[in-house]
C-alpha atoms as a PDB file:
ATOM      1  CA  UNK A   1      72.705-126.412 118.940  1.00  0.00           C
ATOM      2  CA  UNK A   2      69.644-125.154 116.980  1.00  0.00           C
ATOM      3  CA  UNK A   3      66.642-126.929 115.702  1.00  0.00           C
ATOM      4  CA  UNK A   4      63.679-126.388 113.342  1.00  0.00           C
ATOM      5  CA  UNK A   5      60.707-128.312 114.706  1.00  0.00           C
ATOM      6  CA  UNK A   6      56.967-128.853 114.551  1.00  0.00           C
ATOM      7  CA  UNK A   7      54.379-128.623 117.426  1.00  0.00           C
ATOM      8  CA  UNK A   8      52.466-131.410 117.724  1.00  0.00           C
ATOM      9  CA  UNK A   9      50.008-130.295 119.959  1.00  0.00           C
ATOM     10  CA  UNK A  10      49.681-130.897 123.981  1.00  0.00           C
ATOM     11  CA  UNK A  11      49.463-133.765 125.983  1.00  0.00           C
ATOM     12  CA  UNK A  12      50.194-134.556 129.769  1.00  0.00           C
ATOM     13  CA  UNK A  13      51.835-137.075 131.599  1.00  0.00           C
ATOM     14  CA  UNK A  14      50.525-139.833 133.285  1.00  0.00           C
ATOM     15  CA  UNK A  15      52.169-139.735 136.707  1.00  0.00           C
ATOM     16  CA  UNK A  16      50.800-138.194 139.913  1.00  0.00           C
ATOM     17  CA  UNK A  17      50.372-135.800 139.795  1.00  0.00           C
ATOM     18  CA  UNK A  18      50.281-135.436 136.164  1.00  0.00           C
ATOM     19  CA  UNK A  19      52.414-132.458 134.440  1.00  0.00           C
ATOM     20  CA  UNK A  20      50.877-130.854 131.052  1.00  0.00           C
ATOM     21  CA  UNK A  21      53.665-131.375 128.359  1.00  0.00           C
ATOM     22  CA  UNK A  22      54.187-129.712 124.714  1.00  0.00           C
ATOM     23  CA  UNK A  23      55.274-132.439 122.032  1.00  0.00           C
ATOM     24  CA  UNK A  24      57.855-131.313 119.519  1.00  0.00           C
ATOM     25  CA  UNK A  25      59.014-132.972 116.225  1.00  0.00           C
ATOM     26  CA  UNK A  26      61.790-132.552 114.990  1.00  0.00           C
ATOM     27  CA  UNK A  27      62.186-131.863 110.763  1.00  0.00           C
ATOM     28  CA  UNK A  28      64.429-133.766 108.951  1.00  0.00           C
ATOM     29  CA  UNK A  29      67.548-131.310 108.147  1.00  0.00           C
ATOM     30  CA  UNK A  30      70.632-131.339 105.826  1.00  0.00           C
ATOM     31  CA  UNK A  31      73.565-129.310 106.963  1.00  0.00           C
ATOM     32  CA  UNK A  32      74.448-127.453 103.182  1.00  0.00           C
ATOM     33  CA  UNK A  33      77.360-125.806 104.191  1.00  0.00           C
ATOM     34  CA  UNK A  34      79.327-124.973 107.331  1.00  0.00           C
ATOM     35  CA  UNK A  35      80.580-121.876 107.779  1.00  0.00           C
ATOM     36  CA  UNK A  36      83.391-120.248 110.271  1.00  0.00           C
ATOM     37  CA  UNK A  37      83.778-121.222 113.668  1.00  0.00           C
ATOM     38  CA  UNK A  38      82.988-117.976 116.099  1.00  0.00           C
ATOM     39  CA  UNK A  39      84.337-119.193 119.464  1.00  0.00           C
ATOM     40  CA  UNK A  40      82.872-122.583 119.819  1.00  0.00           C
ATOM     41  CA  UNK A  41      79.761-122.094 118.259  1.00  0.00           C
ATOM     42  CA  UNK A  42      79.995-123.665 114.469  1.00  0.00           C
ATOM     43  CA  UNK A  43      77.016-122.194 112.179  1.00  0.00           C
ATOM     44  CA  UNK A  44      75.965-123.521 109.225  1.00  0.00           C
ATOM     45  CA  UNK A  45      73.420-123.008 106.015  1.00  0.00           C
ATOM     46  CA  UNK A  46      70.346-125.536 107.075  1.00  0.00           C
ATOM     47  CA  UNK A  47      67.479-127.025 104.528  1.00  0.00           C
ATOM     48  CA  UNK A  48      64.015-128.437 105.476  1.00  0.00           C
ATOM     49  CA  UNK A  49      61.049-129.042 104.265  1.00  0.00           C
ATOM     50  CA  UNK A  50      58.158-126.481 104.480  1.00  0.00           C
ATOM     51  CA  UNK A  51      55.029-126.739 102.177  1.00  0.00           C
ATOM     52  CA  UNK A  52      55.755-126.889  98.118  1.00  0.00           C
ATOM     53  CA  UNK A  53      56.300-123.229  97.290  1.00  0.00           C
ATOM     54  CA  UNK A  54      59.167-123.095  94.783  1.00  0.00           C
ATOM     55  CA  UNK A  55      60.791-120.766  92.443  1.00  0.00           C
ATOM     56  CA  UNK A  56      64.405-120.217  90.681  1.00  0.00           C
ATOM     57  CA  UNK A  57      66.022-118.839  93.442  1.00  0.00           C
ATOM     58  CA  UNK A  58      65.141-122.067  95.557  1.00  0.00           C
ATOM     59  CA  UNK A  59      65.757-124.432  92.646  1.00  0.00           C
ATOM     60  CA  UNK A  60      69.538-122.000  92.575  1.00  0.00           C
ATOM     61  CA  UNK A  61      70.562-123.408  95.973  1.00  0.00           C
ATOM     62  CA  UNK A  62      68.830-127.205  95.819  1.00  0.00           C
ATOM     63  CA  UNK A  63      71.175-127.208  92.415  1.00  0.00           C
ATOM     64  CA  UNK A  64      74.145-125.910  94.135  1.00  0.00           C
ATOM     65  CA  UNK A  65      74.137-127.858  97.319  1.00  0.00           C
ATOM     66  CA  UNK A  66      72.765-130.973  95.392  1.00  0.00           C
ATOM     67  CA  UNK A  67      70.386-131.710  97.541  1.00  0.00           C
ATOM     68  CA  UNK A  68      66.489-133.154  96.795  1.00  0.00           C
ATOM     69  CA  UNK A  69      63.380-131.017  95.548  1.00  0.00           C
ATOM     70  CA  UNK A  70      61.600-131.339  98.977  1.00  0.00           C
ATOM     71  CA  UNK A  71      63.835-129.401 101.016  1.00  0.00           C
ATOM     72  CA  UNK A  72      63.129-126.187 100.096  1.00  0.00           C
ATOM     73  CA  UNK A  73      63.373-123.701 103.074  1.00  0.00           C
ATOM     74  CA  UNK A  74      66.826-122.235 103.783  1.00  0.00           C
ATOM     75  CA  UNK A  75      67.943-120.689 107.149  1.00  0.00           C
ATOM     76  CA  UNK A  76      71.452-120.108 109.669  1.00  0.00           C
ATOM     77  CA  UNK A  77      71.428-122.364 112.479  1.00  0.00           C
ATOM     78  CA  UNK A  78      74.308-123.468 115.447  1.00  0.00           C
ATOM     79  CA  UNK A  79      75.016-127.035 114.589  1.00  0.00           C
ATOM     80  CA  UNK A  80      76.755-129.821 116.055  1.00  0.00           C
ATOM     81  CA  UNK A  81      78.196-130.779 112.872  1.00  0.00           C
ATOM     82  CA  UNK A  82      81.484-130.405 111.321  1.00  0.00           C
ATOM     83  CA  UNK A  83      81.043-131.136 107.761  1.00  0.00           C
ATOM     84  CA  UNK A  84      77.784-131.103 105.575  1.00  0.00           C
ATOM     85  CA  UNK A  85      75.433-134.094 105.267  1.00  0.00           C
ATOM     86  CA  UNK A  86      72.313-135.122 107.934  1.00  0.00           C
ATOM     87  CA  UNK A  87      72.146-133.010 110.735  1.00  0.00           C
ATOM     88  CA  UNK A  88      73.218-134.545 114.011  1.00  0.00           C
ATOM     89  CA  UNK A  89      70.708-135.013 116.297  1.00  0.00           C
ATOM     90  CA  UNK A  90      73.121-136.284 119.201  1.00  0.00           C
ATOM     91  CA  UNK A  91      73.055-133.187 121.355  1.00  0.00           C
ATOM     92  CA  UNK A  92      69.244-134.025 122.114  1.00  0.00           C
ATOM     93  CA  UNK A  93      69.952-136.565 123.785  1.00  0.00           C
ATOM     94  CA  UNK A  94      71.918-135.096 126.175  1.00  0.00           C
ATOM     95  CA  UNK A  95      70.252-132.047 126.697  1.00  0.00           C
ATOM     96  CA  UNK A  96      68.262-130.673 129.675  1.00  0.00           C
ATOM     97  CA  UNK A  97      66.961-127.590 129.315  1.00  0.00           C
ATOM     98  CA  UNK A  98      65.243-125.991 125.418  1.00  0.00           C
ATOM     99  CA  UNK A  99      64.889-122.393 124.455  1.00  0.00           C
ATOM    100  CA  UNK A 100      61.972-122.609 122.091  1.00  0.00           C
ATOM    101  CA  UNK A 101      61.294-119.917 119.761  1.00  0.00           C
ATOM    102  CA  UNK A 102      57.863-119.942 117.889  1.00  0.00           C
ATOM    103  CA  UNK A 103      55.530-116.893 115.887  1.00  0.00           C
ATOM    104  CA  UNK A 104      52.592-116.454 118.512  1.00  0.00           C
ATOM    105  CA  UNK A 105      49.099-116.907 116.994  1.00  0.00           C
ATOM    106  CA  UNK A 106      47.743-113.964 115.363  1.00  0.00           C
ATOM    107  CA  UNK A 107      43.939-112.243 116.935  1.00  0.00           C
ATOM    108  CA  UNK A 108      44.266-109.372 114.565  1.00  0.00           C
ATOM    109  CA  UNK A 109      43.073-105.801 115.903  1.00  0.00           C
ATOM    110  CA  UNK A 110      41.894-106.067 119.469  1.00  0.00           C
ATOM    111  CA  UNK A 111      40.344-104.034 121.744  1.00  0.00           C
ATOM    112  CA  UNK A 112      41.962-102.885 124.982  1.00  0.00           C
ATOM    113  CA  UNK A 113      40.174-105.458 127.260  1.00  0.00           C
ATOM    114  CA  UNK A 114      41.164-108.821 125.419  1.00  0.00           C
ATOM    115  CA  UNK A 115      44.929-107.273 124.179  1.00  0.00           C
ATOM    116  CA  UNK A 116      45.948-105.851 127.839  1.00  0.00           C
ATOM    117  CA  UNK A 117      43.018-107.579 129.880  1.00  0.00           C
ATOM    118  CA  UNK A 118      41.461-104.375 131.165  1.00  0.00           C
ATOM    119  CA  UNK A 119      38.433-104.457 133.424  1.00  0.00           C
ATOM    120  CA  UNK A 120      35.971-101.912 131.050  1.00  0.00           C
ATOM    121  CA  UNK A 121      33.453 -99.979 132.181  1.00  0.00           C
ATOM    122  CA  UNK A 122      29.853-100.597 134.177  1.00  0.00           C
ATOM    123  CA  UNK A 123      27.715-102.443 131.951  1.00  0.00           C
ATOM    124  CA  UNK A 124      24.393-101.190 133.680  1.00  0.00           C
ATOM    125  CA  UNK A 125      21.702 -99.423 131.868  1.00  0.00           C
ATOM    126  CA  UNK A 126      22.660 -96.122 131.499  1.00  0.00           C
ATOM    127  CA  UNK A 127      25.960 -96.233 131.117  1.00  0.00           C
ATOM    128  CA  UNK A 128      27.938 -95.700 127.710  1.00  0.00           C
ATOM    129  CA  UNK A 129      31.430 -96.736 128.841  1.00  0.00           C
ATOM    130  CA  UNK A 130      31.134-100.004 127.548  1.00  0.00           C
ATOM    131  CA  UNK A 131      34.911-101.865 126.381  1.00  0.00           C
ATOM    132  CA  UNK A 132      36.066 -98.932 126.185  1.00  0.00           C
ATOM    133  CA  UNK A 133      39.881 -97.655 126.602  1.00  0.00           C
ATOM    134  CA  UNK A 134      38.876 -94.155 128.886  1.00  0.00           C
ATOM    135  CA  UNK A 135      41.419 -91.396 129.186  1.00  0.00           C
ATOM    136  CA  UNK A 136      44.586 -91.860 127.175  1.00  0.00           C
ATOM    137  CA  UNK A 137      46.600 -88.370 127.742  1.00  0.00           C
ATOM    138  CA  UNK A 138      46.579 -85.116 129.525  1.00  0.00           C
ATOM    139  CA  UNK A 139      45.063 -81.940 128.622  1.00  0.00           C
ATOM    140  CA  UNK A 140      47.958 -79.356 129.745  1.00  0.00           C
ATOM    141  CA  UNK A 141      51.561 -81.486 130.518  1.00  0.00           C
ATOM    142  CA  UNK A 142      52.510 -83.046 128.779  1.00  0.00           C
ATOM    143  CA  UNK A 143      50.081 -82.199 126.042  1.00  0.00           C
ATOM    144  CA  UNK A 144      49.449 -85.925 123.753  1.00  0.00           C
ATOM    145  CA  UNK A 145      49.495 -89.251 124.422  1.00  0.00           C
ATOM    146  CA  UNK A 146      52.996 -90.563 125.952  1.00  0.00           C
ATOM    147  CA  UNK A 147      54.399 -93.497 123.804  1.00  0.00           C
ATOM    148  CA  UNK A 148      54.359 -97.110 124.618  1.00  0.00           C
ATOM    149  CA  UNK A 149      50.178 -96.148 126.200  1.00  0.00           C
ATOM    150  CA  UNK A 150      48.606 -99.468 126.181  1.00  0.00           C
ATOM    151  CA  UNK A 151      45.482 -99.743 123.312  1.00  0.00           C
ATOM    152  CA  UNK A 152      44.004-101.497 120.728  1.00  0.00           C
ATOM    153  CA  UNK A 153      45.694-102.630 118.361  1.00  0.00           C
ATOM    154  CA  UNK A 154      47.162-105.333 116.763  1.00  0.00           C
ATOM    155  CA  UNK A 155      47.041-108.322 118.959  1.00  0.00           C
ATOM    156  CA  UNK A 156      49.508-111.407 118.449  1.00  0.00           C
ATOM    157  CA  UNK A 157      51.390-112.843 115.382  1.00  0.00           C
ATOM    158  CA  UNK A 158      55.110-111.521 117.294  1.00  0.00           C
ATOM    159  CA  UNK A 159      58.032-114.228 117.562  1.00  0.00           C
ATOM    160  CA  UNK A 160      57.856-115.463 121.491  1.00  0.00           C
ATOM    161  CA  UNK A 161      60.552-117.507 123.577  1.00  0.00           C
ATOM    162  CA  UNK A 162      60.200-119.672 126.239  1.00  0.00           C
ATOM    163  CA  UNK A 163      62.601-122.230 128.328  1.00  0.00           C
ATOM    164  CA  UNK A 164      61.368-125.572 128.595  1.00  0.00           C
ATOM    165  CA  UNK A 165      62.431-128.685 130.725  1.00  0.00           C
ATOM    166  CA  UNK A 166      62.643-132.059 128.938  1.00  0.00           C
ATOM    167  CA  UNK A 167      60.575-134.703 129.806  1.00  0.00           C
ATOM    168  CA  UNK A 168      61.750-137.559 126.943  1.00  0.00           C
ATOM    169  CA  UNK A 169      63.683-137.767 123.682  1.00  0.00           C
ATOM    170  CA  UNK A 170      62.277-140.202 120.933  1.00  0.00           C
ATOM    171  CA  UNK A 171      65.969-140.853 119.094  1.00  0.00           C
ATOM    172  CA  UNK A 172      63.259-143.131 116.682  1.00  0.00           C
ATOM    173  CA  UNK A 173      60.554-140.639 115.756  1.00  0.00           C
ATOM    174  CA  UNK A 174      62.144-137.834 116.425  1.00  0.00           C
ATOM    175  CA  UNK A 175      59.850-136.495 119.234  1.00  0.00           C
ATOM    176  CA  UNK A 176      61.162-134.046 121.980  1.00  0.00           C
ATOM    177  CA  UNK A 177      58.752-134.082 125.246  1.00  0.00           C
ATOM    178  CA  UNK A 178      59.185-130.613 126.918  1.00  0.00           C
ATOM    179  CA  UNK A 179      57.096-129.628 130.351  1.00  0.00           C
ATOM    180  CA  UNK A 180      54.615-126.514 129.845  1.00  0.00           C
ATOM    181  CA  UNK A 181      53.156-125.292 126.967  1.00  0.00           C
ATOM    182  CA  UNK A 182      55.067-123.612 123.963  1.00  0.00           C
ATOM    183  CA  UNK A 183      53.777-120.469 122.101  1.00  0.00           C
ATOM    184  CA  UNK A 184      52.403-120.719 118.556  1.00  0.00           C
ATOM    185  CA  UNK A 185      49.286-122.953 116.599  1.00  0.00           C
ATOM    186  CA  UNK A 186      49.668-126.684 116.639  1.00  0.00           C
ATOM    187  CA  UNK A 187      51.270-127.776 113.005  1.00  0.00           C
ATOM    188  CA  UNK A 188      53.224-124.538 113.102  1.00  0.00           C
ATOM    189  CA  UNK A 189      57.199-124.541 112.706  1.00  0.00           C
ATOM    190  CA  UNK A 190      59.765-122.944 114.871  1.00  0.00           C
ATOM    191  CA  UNK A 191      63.005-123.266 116.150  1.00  0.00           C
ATOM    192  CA  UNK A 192      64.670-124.841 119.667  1.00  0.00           C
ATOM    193  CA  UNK A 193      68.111-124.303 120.801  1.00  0.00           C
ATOM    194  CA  UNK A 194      69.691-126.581 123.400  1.00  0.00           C
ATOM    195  CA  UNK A 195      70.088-123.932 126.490  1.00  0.00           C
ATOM    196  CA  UNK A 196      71.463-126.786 129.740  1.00  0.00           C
END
């Protein structure tokens, strides 16, 4: 079962010793339509609510699902449910073990020290090696630069997954506890699928 959710931000627990934990909320969801069972695994057309952009296509779908104004983000998840209405929340309870999936924070075009943690160059006077890359290629065989050659470039901002252990569930608030840090800015949206 699938998931879009919010980080929070990071907390830790207060047993000893203490474990840092990620807190997760989960966004309120209405199952649109369900689509055709593959297997076991029953997918269906998900809305939530993400900022106030709007145009006709969006208005198209709230009008033909009947659903409010404020959900106006439309994406394919794995549900739990059978027939459209709230999502169900149930298998959260239950579950063990999350694969989270977030969008990594962006650091734009970086050097090769910060994007692949090189060591550089002396820094003493006289030297002009600085942060510098330093060879890249060879002059005879094979004759350019071989491809995947770690340099700069551009430096975060690429979807990331992780497995995380559950600490607690809030049923209430809709709060999922996990142990370790998840990828991604606090306030930023992703997605969690149930994995144990």
């Amino acid at each position: 079962m699938e998931y879009i959710v919010e980080k929070i931000g990071m907390s830790r627990t207060i047993t000893v010793p203490s474990k840092p934990v990620t807190l997760l909320r989960v966004l309120d969801s209405k199952v649109c339509e369900v689509n055709a069972k593959d297997g076991n695994v029953v997918t269906a057309i998900v809305a939530y609510n993400s900022g106030k952009k709007m145009n006709k296509a969006i208005e198209g779908q709230q009008k033909k699902y009947s659903i409010s104004s404020e959900f106006n983000r439309f994406v394919t998840l794995e549900v739990a449910n059978t027939e459209a209405g709230d999502l169900d929340l149930a298998p959260l309870a239950e579950a063990k073990v999350l694969k989270t999936t977030f969008t990594t924070k962006g650091r734009g075009f970086s050097g090769a020290m910060k994007r692949w943690n090189f060591s550089g160059g002396p820094a003493s006077h006289g030297h002009r090696f600085g942060r510098r890359t330093g060879s890249i290629g060879n002059a005879e065989w094979p004759g350019r630069v071989m491809k995947g050659r770690k340099m700069p470039g551009q430096y975060g901002n690429t979807q990331n997954s992780v497995k995380n252990e559950i600490i607690s569930y809030d049923a209430e608030n809709n709060i999922i506890v996990v142990v370790g840090s998840v990828p991604g800015a606090n306030g930023s949206l992703g997605r969690v699928k149930v994995a144990k």
